[in-house]
PDB file of N, CA and C in Angstrom:
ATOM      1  N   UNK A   1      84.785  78.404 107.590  1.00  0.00           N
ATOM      2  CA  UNK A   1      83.397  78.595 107.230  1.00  0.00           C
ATOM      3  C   UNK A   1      82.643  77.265 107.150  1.00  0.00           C
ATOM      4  N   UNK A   2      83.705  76.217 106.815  1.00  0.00           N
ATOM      5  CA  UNK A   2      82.782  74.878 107.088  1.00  0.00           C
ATOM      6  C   UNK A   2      81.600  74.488 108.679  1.00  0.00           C
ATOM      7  N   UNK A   3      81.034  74.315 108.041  1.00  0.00           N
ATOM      8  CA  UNK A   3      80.023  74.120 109.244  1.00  0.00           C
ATOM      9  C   UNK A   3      78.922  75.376 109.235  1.00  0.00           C
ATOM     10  N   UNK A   4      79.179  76.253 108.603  1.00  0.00           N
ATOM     11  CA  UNK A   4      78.579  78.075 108.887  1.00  0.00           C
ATOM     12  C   UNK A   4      77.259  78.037 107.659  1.00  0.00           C
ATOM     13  N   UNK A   5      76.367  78.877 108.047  1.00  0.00           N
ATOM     14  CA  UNK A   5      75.338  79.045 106.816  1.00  0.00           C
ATOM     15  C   UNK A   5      76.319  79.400 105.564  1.00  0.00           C
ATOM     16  N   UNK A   6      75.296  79.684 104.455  1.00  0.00           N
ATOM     17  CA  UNK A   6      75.957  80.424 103.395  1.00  0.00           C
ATOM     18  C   UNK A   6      75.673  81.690 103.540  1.00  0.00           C
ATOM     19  N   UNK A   7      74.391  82.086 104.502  1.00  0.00           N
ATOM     20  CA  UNK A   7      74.741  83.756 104.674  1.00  0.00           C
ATOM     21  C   UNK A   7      75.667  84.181 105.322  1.00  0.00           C
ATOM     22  N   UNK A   8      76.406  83.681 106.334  1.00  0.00           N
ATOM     23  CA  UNK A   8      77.359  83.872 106.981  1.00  0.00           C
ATOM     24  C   UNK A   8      78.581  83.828 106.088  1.00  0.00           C
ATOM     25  N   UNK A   9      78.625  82.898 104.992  1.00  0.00           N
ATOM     26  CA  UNK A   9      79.692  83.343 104.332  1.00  0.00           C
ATOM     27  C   UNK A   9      80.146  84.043 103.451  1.00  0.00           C
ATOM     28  N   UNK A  10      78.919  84.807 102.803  1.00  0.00           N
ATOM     29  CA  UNK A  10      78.414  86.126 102.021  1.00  0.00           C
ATOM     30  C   UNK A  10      79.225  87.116 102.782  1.00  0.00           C
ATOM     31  N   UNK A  11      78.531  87.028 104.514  1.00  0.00           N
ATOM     32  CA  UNK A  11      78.618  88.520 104.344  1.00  0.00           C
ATOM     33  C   UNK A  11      79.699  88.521 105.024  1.00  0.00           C
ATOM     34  N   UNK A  12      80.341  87.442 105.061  1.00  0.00           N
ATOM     35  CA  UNK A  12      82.366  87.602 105.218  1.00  0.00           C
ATOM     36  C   UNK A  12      82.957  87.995 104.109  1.00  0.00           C
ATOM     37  N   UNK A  13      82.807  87.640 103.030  1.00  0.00           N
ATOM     38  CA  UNK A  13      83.595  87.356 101.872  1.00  0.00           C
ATOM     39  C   UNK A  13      82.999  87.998 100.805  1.00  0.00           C
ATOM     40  N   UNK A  14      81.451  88.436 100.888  1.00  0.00           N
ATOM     41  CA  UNK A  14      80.605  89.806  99.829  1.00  0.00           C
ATOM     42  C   UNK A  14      80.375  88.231  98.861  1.00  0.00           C
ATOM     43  N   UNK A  15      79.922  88.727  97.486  1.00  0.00           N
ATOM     44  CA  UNK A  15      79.547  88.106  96.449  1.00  0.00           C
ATOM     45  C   UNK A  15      80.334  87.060  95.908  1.00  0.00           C
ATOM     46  N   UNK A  16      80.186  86.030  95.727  1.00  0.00           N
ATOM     47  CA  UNK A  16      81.126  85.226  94.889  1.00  0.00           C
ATOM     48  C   UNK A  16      81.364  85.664  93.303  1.00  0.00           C
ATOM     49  N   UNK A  17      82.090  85.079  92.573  1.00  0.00           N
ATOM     50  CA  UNK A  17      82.133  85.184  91.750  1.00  0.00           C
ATOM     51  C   UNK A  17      81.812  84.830  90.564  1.00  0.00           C
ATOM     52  N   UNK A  18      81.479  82.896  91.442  1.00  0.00           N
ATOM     53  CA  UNK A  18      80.643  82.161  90.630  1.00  0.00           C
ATOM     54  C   UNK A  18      80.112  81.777  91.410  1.00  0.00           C
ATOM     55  N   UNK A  19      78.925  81.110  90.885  1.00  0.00           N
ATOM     56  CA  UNK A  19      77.762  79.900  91.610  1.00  0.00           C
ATOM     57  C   UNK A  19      77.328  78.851  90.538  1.00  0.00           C
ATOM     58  N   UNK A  20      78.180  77.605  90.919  1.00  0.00           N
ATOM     59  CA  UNK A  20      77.816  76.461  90.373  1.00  0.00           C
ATOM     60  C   UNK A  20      76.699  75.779  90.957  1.00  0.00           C
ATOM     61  N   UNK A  21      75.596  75.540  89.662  1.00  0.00           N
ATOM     62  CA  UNK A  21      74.855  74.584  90.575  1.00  0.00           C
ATOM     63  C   UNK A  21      75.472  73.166  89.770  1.00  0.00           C
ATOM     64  N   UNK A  22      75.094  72.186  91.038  1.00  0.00           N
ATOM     65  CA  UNK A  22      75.450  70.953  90.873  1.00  0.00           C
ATOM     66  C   UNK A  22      73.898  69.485  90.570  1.00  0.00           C
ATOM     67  N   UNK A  23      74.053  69.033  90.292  1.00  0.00           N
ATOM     68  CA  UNK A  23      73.111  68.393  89.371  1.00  0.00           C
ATOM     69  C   UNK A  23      71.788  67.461  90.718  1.00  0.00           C
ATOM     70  N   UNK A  24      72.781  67.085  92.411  1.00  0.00           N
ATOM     71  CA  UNK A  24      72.217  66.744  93.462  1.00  0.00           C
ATOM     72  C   UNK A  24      71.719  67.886  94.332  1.00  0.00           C
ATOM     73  N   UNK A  25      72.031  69.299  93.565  1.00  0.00           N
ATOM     74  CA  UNK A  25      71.226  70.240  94.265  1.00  0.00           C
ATOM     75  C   UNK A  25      71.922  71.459  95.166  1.00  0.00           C
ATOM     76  N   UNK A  26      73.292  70.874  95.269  1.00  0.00           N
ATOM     77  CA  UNK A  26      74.155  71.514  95.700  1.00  0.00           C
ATOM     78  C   UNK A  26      74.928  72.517  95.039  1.00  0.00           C
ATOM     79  N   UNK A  27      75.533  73.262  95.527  1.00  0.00           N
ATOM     80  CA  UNK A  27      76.012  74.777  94.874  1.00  0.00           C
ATOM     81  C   UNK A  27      77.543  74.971  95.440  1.00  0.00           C
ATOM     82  N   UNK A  28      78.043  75.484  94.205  1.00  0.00           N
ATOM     83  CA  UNK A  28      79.752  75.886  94.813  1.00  0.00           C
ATOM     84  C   UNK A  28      79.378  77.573  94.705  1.00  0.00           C
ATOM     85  N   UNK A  29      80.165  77.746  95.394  1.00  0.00           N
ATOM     86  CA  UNK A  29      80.504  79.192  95.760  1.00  0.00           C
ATOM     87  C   UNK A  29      82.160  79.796  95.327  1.00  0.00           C
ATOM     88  N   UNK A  30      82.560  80.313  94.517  1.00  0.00           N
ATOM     89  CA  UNK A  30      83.402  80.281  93.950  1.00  0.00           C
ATOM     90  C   UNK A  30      84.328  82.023  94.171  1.00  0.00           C
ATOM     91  N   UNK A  31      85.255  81.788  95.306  1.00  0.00           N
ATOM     92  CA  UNK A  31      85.489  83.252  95.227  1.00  0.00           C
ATOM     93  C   UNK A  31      87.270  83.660  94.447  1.00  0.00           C
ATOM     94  N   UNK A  32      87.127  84.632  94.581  1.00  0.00           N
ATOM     95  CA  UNK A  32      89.485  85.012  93.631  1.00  0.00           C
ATOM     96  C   UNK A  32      89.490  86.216  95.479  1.00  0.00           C
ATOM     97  N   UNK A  33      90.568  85.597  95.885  1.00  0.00           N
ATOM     98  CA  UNK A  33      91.041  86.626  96.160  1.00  0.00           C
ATOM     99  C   UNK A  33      92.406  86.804  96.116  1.00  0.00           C
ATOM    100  N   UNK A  34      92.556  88.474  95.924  1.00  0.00           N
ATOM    101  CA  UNK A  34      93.746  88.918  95.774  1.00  0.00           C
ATOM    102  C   UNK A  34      94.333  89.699  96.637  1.00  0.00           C
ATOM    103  N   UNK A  35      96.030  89.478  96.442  1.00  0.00           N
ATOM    104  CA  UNK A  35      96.708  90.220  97.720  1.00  0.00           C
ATOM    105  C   UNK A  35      97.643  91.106  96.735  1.00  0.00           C
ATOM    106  N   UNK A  36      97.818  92.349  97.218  1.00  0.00           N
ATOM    107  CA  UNK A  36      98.414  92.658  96.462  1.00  0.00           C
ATOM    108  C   UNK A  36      99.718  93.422  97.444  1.00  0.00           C
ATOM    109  N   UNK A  37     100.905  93.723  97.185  1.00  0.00           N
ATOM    110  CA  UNK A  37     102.271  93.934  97.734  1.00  0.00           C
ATOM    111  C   UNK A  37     103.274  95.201  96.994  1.00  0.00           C
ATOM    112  N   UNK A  38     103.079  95.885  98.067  1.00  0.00           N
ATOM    113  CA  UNK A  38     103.949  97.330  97.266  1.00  0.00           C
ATOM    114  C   UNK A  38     105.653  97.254  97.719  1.00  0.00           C
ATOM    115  N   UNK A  39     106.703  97.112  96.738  1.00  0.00           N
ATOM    116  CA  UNK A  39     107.975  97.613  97.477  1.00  0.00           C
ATOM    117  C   UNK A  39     108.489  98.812  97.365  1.00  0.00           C
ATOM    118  N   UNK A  40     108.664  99.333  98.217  1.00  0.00           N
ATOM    119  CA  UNK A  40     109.156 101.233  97.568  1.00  0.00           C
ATOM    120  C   UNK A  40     110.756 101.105  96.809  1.00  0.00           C
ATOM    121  N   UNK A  41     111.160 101.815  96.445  1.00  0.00           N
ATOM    122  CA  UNK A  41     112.086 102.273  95.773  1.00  0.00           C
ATOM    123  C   UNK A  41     113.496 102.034  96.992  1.00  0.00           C
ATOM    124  N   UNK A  42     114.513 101.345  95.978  1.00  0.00           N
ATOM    125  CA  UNK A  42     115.866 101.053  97.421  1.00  0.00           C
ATOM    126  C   UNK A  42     116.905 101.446  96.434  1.00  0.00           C
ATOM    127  N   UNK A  43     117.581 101.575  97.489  1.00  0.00           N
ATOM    128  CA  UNK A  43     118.954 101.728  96.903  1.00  0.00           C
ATOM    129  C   UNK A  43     120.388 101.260  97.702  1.00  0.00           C
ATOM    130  N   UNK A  44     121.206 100.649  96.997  1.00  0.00           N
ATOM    131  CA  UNK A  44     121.818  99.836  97.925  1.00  0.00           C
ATOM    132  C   UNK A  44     123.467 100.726  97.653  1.00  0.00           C
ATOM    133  N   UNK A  45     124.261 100.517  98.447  1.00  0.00           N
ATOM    134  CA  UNK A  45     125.614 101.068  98.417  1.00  0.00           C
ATOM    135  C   UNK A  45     125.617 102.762  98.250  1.00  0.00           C
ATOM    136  N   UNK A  46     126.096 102.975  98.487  1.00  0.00           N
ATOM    137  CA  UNK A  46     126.773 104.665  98.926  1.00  0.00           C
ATOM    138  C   UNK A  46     127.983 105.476  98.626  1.00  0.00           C
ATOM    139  N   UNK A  47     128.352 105.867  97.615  1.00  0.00           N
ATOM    140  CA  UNK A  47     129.475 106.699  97.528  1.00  0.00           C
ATOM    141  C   UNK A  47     129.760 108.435  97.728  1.00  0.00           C
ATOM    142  N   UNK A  48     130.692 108.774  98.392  1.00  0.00           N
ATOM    143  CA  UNK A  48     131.025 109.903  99.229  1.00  0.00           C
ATOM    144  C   UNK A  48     130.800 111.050  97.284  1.00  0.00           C
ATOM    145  N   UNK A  49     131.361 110.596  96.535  1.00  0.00           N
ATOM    146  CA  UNK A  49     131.293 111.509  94.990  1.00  0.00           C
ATOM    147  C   UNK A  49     130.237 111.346  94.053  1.00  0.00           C
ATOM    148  N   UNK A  50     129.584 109.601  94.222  1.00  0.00           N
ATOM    149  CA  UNK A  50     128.345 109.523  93.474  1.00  0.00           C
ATOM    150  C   UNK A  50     127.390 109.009  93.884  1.00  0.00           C
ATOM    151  N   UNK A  51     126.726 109.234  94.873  1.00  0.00           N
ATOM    152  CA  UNK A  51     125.872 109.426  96.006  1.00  0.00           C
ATOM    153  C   UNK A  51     125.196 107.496  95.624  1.00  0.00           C
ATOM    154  N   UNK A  52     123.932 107.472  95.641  1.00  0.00           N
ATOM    155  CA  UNK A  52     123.551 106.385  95.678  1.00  0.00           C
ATOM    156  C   UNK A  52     124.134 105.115  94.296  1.00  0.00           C
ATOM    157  N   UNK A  53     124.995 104.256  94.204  1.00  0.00           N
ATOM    158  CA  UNK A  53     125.165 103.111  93.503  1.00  0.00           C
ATOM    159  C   UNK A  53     124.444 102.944  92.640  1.00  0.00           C
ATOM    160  N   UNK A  54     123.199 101.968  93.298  1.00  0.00           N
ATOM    161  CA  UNK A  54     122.624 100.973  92.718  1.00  0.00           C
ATOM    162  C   UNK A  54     121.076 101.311  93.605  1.00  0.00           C
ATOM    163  N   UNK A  55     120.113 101.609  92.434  1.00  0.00           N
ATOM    164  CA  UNK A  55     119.170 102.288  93.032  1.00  0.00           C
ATOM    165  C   UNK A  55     117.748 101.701  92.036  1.00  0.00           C
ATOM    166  N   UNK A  56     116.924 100.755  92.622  1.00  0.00           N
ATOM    167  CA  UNK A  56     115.446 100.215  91.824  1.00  0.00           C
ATOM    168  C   UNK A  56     114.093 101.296  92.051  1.00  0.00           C
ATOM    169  N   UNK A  57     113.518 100.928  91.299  1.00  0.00           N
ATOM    170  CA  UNK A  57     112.385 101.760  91.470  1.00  0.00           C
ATOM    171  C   UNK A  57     111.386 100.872  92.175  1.00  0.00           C
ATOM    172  N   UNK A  58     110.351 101.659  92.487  1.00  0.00           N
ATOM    173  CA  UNK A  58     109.031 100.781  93.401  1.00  0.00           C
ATOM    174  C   UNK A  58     108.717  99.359  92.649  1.00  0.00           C
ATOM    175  N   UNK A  59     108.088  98.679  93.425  1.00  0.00           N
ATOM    176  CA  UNK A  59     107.551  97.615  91.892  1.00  0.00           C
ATOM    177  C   UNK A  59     106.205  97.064  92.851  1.00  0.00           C
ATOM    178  N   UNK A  60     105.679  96.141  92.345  1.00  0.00           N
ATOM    179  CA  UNK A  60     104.185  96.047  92.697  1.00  0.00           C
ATOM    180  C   UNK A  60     104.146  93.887  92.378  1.00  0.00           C
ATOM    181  N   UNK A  61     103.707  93.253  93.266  1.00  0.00           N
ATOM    182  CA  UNK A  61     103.218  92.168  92.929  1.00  0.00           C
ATOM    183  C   UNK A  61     101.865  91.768  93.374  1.00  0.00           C
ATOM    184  N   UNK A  62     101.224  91.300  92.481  1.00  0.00           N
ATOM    185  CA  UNK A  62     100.250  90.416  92.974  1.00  0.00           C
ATOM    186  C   UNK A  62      99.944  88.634  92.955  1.00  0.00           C
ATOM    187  N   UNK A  63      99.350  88.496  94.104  1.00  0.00           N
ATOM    188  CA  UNK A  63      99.110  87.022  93.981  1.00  0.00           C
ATOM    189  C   UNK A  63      97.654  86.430  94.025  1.00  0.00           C
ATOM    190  N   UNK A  64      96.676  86.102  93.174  1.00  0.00           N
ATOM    191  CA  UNK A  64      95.626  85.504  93.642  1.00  0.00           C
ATOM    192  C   UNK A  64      95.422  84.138  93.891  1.00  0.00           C
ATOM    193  N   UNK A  65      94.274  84.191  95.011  1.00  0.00           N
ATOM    194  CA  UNK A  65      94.088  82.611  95.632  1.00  0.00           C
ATOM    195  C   UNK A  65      92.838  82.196  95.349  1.00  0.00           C
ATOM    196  N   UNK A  66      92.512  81.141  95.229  1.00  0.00           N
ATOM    197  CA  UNK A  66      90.920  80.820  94.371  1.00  0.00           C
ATOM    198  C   UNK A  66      90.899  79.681  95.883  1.00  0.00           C
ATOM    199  N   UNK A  67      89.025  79.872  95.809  1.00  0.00           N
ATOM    200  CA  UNK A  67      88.328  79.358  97.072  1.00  0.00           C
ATOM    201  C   UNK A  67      87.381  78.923  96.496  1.00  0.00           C
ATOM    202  N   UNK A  68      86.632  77.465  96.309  1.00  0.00           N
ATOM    203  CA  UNK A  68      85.483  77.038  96.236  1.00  0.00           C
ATOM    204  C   UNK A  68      84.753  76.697  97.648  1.00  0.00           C
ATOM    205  N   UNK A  69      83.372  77.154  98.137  1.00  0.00           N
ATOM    206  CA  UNK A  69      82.841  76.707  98.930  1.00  0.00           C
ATOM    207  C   UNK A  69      81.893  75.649  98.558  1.00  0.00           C
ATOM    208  N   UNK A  70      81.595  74.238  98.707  1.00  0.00           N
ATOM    209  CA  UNK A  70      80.330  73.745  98.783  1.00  0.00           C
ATOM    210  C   UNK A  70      79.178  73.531  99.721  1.00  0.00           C
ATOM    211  N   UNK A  71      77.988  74.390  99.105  1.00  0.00           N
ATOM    212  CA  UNK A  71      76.518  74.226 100.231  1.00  0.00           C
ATOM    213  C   UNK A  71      76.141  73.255  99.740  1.00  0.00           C
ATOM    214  N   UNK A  72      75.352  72.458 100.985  1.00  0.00           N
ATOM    215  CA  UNK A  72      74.656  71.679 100.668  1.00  0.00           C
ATOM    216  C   UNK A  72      72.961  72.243 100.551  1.00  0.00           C
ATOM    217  N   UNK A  73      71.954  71.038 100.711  1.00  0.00           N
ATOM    218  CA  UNK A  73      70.791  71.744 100.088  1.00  0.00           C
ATOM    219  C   UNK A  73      70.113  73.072 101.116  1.00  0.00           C
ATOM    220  N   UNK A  74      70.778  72.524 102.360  1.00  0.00           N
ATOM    221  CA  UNK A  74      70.277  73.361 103.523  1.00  0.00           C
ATOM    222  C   UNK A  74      70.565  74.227 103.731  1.00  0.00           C
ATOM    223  N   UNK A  75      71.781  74.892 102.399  1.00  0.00           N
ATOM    224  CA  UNK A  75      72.609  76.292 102.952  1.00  0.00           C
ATOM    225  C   UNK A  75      73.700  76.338 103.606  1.00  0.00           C
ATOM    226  N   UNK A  76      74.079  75.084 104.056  1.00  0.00           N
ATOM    227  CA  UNK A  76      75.244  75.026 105.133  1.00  0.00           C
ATOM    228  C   UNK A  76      76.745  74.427 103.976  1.00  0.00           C
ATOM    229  N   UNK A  77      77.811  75.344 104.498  1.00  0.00           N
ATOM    230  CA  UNK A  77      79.037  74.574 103.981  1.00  0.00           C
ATOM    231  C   UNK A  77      79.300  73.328 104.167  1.00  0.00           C
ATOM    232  N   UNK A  78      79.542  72.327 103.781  1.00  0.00           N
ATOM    233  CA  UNK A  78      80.277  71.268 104.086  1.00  0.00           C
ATOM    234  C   UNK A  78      81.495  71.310 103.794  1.00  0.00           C
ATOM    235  N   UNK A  79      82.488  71.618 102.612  1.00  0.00           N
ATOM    236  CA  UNK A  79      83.449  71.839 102.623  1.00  0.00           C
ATOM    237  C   UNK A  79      84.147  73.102 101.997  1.00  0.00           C
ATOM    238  N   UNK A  80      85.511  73.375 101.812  1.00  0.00           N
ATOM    239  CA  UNK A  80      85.693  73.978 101.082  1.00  0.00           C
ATOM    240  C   UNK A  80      87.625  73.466 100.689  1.00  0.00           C
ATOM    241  N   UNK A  81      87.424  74.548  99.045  1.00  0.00           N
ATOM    242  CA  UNK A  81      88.999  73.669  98.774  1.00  0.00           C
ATOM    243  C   UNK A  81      89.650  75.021  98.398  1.00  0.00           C
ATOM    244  N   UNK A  82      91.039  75.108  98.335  1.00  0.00           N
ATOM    245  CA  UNK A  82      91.739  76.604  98.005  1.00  0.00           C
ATOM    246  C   UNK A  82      93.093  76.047  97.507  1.00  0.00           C
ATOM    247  N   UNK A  83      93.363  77.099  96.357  1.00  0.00           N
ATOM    248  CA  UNK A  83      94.068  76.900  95.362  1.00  0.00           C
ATOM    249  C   UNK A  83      94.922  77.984  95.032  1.00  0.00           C
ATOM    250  N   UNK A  84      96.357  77.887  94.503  1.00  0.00           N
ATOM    251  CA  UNK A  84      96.329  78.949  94.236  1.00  0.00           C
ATOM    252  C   UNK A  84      96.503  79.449  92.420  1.00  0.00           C
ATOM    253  N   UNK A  85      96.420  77.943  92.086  1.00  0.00           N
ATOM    254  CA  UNK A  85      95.279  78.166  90.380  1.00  0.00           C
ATOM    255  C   UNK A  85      94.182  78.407  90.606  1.00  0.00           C
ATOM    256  N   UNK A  86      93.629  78.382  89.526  1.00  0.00           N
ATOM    257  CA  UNK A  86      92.189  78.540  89.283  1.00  0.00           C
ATOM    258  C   UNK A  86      91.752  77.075  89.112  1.00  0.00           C
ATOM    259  N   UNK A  87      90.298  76.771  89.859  1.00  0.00           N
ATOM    260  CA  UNK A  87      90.137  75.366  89.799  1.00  0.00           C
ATOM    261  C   UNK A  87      89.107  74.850  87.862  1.00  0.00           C
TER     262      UNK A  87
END
């Protein structure tokens, strides 16, 4: 997105979450995104009298990634930084 308006990066990415203004006029754009990861239910080993062993249930992770964009006064990105704290 560096180099791109900031409407262009709206309407990739929808609303930020924050908007810093900065004191030379410039603005961060502050987005979270999250991924989130389903594992289904396994079961490992097999017996002919007690059918499945060793058997987990589903489980669920998530990971979020934090994105600051900076516009400059013209609207345009100049950079951006990504984290996967919160900055």
């Amino acid at each position: 997105m560096v180099g791109h308006k900031v409407s262009s990066l709206v309407n990739t990415f929808g609303p930020p979450v924050k908007i810093i203004k900065l004191q030379n006029g410039n603005k961060i754009f502050s987005y979270v995104f999250v991924r989130r990861y389903y594992y289904p239910s396994t079961c490992t080993g097999y017996s002919y009298y007690f059918g499945a062993l060793d058997c987990f249930p589903p489980s669920y992770e998530e990971h979020k990634y934090y994105a600051n964009f900076y516009v400059n006064k013209d609207d345009i990105v100049y950079k951006a930084v990504f984290s996967k704290t919160p900055f």
